[in-house]
C-alpha atoms as a PDB file:
ATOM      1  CA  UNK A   1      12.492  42.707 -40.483  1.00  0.00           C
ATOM      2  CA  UNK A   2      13.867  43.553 -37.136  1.00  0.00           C
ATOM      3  CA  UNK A   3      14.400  40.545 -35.228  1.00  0.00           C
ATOM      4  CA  UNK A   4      14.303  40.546 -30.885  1.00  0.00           C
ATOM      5  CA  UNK A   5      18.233  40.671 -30.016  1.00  0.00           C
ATOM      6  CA  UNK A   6      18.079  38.587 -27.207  1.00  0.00           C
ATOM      7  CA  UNK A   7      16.870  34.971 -28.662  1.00  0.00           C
ATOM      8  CA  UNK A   8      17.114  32.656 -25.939  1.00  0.00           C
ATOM      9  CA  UNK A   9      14.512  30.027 -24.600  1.00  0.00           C
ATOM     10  CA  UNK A  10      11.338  31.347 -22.840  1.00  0.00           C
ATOM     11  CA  UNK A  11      12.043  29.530 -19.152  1.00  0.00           C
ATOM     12  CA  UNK A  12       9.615  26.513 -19.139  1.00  0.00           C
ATOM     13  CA  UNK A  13       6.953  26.761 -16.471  1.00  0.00           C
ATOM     14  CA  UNK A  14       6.388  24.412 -14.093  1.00  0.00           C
ATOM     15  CA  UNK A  15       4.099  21.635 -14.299  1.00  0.00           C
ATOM     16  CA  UNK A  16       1.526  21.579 -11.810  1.00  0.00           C
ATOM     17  CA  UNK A  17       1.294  18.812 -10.183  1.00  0.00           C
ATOM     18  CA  UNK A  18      -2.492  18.134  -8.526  1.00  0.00           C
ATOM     19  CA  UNK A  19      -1.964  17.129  -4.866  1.00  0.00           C
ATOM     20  CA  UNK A  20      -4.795  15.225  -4.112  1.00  0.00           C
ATOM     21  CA  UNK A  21      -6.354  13.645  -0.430  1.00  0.00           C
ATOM     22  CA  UNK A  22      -5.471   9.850  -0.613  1.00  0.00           C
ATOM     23  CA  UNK A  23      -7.656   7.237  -0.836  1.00  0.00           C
ATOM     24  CA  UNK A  24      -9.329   5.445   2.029  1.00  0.00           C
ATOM     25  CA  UNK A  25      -9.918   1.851   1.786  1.00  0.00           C
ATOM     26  CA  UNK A  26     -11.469   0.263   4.797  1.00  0.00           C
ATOM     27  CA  UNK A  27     -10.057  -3.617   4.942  1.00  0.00           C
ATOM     28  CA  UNK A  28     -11.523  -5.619   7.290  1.00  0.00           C
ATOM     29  CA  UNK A  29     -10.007  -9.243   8.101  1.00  0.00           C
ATOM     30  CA  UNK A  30     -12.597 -11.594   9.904  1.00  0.00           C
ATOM     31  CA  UNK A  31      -9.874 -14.630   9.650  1.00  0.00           C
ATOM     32  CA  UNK A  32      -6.505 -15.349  10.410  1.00  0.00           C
ATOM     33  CA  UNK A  33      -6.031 -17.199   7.214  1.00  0.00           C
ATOM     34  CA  UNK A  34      -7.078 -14.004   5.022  1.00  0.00           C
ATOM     35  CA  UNK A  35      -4.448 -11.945   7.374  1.00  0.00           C
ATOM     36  CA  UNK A  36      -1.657 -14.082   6.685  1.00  0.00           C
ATOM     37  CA  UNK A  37      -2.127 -14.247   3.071  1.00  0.00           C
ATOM     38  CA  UNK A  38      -2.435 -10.712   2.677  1.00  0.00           C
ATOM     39  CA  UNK A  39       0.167  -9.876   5.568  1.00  0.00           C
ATOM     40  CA  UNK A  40       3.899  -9.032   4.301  1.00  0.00           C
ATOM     41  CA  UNK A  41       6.473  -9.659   6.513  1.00  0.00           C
ATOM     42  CA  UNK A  42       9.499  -8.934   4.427  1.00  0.00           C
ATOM     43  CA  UNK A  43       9.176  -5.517   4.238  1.00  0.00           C
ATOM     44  CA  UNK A  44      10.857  -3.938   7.360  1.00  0.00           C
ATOM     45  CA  UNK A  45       7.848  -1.652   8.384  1.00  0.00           C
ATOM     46  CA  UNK A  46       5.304  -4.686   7.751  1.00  0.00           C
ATOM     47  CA  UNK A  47       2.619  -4.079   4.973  1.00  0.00           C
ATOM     48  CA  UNK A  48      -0.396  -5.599   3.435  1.00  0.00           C
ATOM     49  CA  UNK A  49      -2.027  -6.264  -0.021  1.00  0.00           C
ATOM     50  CA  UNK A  50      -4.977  -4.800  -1.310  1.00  0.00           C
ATOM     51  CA  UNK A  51      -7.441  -6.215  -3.179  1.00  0.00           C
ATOM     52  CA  UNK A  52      -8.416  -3.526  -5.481  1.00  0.00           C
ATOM     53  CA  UNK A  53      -9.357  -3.200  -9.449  1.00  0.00           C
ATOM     54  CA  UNK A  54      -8.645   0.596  -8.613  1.00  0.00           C
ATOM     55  CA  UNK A  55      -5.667   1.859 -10.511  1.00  0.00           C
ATOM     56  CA  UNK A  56      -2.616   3.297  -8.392  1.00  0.00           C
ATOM     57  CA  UNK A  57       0.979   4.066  -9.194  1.00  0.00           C
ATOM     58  CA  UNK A  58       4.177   2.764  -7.445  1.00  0.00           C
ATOM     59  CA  UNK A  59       4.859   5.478  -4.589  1.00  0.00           C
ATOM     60  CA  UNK A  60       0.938   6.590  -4.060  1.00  0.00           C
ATOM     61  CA  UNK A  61      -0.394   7.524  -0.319  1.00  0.00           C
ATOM     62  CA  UNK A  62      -3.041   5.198   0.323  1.00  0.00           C
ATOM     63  CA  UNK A  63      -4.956   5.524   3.372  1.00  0.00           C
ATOM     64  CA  UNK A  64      -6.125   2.104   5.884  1.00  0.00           C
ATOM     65  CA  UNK A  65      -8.983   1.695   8.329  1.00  0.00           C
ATOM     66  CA  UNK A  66      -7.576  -1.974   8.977  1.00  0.00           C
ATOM     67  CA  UNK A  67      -9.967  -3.968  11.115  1.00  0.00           C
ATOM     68  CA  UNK A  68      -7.824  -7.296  12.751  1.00  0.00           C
ATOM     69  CA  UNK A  69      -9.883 -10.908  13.278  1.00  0.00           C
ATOM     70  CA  UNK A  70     -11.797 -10.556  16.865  1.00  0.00           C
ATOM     71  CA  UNK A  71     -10.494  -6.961  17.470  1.00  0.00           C
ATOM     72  CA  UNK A  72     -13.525  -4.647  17.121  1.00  0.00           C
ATOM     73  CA  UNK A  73     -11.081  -1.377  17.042  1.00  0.00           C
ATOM     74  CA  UNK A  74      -9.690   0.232  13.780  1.00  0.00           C
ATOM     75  CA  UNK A  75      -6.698   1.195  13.013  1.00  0.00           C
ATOM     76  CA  UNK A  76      -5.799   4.005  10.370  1.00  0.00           C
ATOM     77  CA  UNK A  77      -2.639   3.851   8.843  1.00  0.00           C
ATOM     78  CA  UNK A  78      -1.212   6.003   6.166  1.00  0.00           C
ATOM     79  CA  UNK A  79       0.851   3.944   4.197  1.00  0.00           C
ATOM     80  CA  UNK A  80       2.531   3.820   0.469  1.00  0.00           C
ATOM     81  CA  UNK A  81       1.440   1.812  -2.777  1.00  0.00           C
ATOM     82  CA  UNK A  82       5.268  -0.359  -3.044  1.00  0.00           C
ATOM     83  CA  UNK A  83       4.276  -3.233  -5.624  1.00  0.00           C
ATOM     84  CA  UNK A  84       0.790  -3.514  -8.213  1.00  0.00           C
ATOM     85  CA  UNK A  85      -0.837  -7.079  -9.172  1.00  0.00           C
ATOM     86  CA  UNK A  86      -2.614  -5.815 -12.084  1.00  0.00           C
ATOM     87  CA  UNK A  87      -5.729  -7.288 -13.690  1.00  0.00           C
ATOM     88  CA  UNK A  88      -5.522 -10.862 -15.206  1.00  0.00           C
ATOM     89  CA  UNK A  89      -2.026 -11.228 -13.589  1.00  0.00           C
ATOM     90  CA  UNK A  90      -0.050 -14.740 -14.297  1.00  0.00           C
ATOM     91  CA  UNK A  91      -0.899 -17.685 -11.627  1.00  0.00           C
ATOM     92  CA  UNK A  92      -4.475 -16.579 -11.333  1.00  0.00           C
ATOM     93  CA  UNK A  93      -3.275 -14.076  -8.399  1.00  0.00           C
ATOM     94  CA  UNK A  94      -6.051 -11.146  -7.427  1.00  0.00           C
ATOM     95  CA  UNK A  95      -5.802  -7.875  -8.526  1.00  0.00           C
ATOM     96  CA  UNK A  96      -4.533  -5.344  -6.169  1.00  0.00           C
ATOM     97  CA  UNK A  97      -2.043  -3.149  -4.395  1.00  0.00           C
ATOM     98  CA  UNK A  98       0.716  -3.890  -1.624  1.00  0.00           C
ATOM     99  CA  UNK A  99       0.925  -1.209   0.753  1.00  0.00           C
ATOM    100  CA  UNK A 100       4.008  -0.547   3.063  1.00  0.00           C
ATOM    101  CA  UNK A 101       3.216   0.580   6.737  1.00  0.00           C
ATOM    102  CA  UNK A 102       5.460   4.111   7.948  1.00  0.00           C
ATOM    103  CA  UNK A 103       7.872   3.742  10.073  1.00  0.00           C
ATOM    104  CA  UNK A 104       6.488   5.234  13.357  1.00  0.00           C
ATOM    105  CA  UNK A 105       5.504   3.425  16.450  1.00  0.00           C
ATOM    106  CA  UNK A 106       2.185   3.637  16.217  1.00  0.00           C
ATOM    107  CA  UNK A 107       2.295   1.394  12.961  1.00  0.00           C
ATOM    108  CA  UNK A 108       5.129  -0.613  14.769  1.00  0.00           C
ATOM    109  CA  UNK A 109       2.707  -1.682  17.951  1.00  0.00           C
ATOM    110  CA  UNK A 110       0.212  -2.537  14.975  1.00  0.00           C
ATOM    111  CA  UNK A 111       3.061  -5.013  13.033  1.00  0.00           C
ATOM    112  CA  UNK A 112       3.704  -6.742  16.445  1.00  0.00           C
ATOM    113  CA  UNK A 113       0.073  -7.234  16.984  1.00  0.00           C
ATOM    114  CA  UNK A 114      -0.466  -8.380  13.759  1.00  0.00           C
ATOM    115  CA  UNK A 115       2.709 -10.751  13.859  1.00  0.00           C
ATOM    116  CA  UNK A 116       1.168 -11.773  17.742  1.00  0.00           C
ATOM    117  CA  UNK A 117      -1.945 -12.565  15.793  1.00  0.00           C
ATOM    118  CA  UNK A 118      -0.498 -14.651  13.096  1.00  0.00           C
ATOM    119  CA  UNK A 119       1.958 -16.563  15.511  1.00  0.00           C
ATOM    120  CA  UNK A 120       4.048 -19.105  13.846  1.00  0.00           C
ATOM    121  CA  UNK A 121       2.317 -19.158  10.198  1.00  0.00           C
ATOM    122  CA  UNK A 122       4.083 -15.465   9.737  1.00  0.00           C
ATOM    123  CA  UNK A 123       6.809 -17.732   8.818  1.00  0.00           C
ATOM    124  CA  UNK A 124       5.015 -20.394   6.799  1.00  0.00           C
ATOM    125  CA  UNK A 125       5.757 -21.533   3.339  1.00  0.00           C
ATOM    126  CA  UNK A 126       1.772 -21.595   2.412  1.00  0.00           C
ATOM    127  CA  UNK A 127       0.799 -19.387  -0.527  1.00  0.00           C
ATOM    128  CA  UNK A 128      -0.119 -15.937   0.220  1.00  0.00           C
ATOM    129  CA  UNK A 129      -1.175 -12.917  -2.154  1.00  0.00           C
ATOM    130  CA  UNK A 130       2.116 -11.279  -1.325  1.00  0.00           C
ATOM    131  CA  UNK A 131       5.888 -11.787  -2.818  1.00  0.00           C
END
């Protein structure tokens, strides 16, 4: 039985990876109080939770049409999935996604009207759906 001489490894192929459009989630916040809970200050580019039984993984591009309280424009921003509440999570806490903002200056005027917005409760020790 002649064998092939050369016996090495076929080179693996590459996995192909499906690059799909994020998802759009339209959140609209009618009250201050539902801002502020789902408003996250810590992280340096600002971000916000998302209520959502939708599954996404840590590092996903998720798509806003955020809608402030008494501010009839939208604003789109393309953020990234950075923490998951998942279903039936401990302390009765809603199921959902936090989403950091980019760092660009669009999103920046956004964080400073949001933080305008929220005035001194950004740094209140009430409960929030956030870390």
């Amino acid at each position: 039985m002649n064998e092939p001489a050369d016996r090495s490894p076929a080179a693996p192929t590459p996995a192909v990876v499906q690059q799909s459009r994020p998802s759009v989630i339209q959140l609209v916040f009618r009250e201050k109080g539902a801002l502020y809970a789902a408003y996250m200050p810590l992280l340096t580019d600002g971000g916000l939770f998302v209520p959502t039984t939708r599954e996404y993984r840590l590092g996903e591009d998720l798509y806003l049409l955020l809608t402030l309280p008494h501010d009839p424009q939208r604003y789109p921003v393309a953020g990234k999935v950075v923490w998951i509440t998942p279903a039936n999570a401990s302390g009765g806490r809603t199921q959902g996604v936090g989403v950091r903002f980019p760092s660009d200056e669009k999103t920046r005027i956004l964080k400073q009207k949001i933080e305008e917005l929220l005035g001194t409760s950004v740094s209140s020790a009430k409960p929030t759906q956030t870390i």
